[in-house]
C-alpha atoms as a PDB file:
ATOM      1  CA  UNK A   1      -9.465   9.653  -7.045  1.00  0.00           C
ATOM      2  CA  UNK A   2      -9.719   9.119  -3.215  1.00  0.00           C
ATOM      3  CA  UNK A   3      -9.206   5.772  -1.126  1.00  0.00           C
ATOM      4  CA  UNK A   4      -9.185   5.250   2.405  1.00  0.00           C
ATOM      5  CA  UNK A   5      -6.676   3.829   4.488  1.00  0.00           C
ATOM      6  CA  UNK A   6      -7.370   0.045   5.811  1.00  0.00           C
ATOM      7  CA  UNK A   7      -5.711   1.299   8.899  1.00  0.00           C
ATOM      8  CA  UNK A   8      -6.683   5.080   9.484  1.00  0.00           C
ATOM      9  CA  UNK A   9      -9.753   5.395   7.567  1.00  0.00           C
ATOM     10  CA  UNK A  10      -8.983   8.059   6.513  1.00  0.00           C
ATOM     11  CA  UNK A  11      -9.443   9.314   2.989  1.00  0.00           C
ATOM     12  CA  UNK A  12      -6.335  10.396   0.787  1.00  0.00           C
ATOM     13  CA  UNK A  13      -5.682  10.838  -2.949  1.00  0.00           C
ATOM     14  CA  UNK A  14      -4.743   7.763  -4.852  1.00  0.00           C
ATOM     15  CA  UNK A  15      -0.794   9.268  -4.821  1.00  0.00           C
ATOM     16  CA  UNK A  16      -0.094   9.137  -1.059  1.00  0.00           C
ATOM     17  CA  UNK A  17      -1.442   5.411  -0.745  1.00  0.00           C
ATOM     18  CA  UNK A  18       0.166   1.990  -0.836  1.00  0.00           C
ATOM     19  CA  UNK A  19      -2.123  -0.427  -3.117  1.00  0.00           C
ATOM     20  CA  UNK A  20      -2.028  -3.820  -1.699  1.00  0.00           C
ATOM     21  CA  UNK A  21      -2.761  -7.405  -2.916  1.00  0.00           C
ATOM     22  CA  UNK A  22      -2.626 -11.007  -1.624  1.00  0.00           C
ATOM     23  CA  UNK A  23      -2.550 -13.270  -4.414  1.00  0.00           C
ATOM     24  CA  UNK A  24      -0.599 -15.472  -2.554  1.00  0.00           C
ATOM     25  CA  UNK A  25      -1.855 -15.040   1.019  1.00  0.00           C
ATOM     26  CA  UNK A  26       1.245 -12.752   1.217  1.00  0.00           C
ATOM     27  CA  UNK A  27       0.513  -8.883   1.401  1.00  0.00           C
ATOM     28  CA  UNK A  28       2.460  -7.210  -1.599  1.00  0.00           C
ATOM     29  CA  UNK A  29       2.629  -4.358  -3.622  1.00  0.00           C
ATOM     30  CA  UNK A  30      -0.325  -4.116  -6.235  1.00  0.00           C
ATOM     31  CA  UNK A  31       0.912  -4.381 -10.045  1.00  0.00           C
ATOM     32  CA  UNK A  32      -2.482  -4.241 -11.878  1.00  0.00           C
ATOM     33  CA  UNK A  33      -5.640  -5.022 -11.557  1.00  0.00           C
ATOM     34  CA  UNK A  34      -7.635  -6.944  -9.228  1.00  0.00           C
ATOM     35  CA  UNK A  35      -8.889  -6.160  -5.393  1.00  0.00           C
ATOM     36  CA  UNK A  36      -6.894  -4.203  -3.580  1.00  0.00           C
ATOM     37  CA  UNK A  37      -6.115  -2.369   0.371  1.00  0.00           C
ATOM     38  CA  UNK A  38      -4.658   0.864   0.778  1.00  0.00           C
ATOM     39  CA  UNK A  39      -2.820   1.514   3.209  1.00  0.00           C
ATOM     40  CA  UNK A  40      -1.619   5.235   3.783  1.00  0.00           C
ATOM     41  CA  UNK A  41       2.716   6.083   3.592  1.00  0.00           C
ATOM     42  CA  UNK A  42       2.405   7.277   7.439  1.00  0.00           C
ATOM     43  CA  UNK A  43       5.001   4.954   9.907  1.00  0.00           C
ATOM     44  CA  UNK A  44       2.264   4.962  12.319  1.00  0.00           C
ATOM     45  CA  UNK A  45      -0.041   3.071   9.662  1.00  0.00           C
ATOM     46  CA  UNK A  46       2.771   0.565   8.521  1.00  0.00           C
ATOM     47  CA  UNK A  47       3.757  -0.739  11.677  1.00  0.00           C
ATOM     48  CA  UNK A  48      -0.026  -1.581  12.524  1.00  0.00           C
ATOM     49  CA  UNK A  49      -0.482  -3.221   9.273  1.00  0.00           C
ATOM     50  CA  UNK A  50       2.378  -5.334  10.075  1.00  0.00           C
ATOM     51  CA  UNK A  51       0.481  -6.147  13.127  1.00  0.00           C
ATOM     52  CA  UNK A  52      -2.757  -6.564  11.560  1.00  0.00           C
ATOM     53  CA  UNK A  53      -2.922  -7.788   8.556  1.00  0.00           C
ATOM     54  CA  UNK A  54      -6.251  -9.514   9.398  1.00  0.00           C
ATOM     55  CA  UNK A  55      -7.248  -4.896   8.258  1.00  0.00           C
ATOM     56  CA  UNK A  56      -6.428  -5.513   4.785  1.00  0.00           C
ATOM     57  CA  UNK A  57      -7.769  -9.103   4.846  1.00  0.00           C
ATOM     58  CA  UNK A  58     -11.316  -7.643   5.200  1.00  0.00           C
ATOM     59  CA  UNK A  59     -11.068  -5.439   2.388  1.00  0.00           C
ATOM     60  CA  UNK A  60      -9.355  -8.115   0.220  1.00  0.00           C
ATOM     61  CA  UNK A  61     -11.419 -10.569   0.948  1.00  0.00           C
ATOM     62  CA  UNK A  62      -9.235 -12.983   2.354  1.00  0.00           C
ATOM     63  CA  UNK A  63      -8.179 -14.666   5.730  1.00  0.00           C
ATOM     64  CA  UNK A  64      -5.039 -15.239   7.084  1.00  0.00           C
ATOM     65  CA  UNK A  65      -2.544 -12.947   5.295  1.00  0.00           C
ATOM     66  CA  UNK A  66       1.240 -13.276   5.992  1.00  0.00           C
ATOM     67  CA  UNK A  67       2.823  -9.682   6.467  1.00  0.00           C
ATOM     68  CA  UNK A  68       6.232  -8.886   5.024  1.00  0.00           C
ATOM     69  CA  UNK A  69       8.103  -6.067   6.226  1.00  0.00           C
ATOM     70  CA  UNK A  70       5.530  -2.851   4.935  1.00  0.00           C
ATOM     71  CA  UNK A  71       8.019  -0.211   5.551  1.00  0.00           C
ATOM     72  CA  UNK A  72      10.516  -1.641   3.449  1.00  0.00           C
ATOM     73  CA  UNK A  73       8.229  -2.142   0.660  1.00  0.00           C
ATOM     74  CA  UNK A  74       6.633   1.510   1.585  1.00  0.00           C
ATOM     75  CA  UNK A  75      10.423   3.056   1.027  1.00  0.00           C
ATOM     76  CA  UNK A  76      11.088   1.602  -2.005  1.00  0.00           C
ATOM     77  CA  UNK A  77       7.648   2.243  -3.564  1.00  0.00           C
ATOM     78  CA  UNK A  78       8.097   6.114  -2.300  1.00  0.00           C
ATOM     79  CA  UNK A  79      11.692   6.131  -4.316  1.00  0.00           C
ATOM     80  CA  UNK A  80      10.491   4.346  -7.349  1.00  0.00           C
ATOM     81  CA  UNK A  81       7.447   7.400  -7.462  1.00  0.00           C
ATOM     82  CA  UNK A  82      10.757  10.368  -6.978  1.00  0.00           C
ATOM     83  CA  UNK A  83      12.404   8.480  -9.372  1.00  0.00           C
ATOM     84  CA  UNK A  84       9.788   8.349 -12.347  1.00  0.00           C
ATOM     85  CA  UNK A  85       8.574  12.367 -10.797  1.00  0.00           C
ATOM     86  CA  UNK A  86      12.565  13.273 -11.353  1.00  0.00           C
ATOM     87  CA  UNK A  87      12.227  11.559 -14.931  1.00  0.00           C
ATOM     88  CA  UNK A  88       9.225  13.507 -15.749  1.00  0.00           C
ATOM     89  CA  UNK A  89      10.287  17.025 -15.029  1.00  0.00           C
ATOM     90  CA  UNK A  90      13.603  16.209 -16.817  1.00  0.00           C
ATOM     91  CA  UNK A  91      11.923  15.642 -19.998  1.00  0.00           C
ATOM     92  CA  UNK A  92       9.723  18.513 -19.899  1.00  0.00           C
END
Protein backbone atom coordinates (compact mmCIF):
# COMPACT_ATOMS: atom_id res chain seq x y z
CA UNK A 1 0.00 0.00 0.00
CA UNK A 2 1.19 3.53 -1.06
CA UNK A 3 0.54 7.02 0.73
CA UNK A 4 1.80 10.27 -0.05
CA UNK A 5 3.63 12.55 1.98
CA UNK A 6 1.56 15.74 3.42
CA UNK A 7 4.78 17.53 2.85
CA UNK A 8 6.53 16.10 -0.39
CA UNK A 9 3.75 14.59 -2.18
CA UNK A 10 5.35 12.22 -2.95
CA UNK A 11 4.21 8.63 -2.94
CA UNK A 12 6.02 5.91 -0.70
CA UNK A 13 5.09 2.47 0.68
CA UNK A 14 3.14 2.42 3.86
CA UNK A 15 6.75 1.29 5.75
CA UNK A 16 8.81 4.46 5.14
CA UNK A 17 5.87 6.83 6.39
CA UNK A 18 4.98 8.43 9.70
CA UNK A 19 1.01 8.00 10.29
CA UNK A 20 -0.25 10.99 12.02
CA UNK A 21 -3.35 11.94 14.11
CA UNK A 22 -4.75 14.94 16.04
CA UNK A 23 -7.22 13.78 18.39
CA UNK A 24 -6.32 16.34 20.57
CA UNK A 25 -5.38 19.24 18.27
CA UNK A 26 -1.83 17.90 19.00
CA UNK A 27 -0.04 16.07 16.01
CA UNK A 28 0.96 12.47 17.31
CA UNK A 29 1.83 9.24 16.30
CA UNK A 30 -1.22 7.18 14.86
CA UNK A 31 -2.19 4.00 17.11
CA UNK A 32 -5.26 2.69 15.17
CA UNK A 33 -7.75 3.66 13.30
CA UNK A 34 -9.22 6.83 12.33
CA UNK A 35 -7.96 9.75 9.73
CA UNK A 36 -4.66 10.06 9.37
CA UNK A 37 -1.34 12.34 7.54
CA UNK A 38 1.70 10.82 6.44
CA UNK A 39 4.41 12.36 6.58
CA UNK A 40 7.63 10.75 4.95
CA UNK A 41 11.04 9.75 7.58
CA UNK A 42 13.19 12.38 5.40
CA UNK A 43 14.73 15.46 7.92
CA UNK A 44 13.90 17.73 5.20
CA UNK A 45 10.05 16.71 5.56
CA UNK A 46 10.06 16.83 9.50
CA UNK A 47 11.38 20.09 10.02
CA UNK A 48 8.65 21.59 7.57
CA UNK A 49 5.97 19.77 9.29
CA UNK A 50 7.08 21.31 12.40
CA UNK A 51 6.64 24.48 10.58
CA UNK A 52 3.47 23.68 9.01
CA UNK A 53 1.34 21.82 10.61
CA UNK A 54 -1.58 23.75 9.03
CA UNK A 55 -0.12 20.42 5.80
CA UNK A 56 -1.43 17.75 7.87
CA UNK A 57 -4.39 19.84 9.13
CA UNK A 58 -5.85 19.68 5.57
CA UNK A 59 -5.65 16.12 5.26
CA UNK A 60 -6.94 15.56 8.84
CA UNK A 61 -9.46 17.67 8.66
CA UNK A 62 -8.72 19.94 11.28
CA UNK A 63 -7.48 23.58 12.02
CA UNK A 64 -5.04 24.74 14.19
CA UNK A 65 -2.78 21.78 15.12
CA UNK A 66 -0.05 22.20 17.81
CA UNK A 67 3.32 20.55 16.56
CA UNK A 68 5.50 18.60 18.96
CA UNK A 69 8.94 17.94 18.17
CA UNK A 70 8.44 15.38 14.73
CA UNK A 71 11.95 14.26 14.68
CA UNK A 72 11.94 13.03 18.02
CA UNK A 73 8.85 11.16 17.57
CA UNK A 74 10.24 10.13 13.87
CA UNK A 75 13.51 8.50 15.80
CA UNK A 76 11.81 6.66 18.13
CA UNK A 77 9.11 5.32 15.77
CA UNK A 78 12.20 4.28 13.28
CA UNK A 79 13.82 2.25 16.48
CA UNK A 80 10.63 0.75 17.69
CA UNK A 81 10.23 -0.69 13.64
CA UNK A 82 14.44 -2.16 14.01
CA UNK A 83 13.45 -3.32 17.13
CA UNK A 84 10.26 -5.52 16.27
CA UNK A 85 12.40 -6.24 12.41
CA UNK A 86 15.44 -7.55 14.88
CA UNK A 87 12.66 -9.62 16.84
CA UNK A 88 11.34 -11.08 13.74
CA UNK A 89 14.41 -12.44 12.08
CA UNK A 90 15.45 -13.81 15.53
CA UNK A 91 12.57 -16.03 15.68
CA UNK A 92 12.74 -17.28 12.29
Amino acid sequence: TTRTCVICKTAHSVDALLPLQAPNHELELAQAGGRRAWVCLRRTCLKSLSRQAGRAGRSLRQHSLRSPDLQLLARAEVWRRIHRSLKACMAS
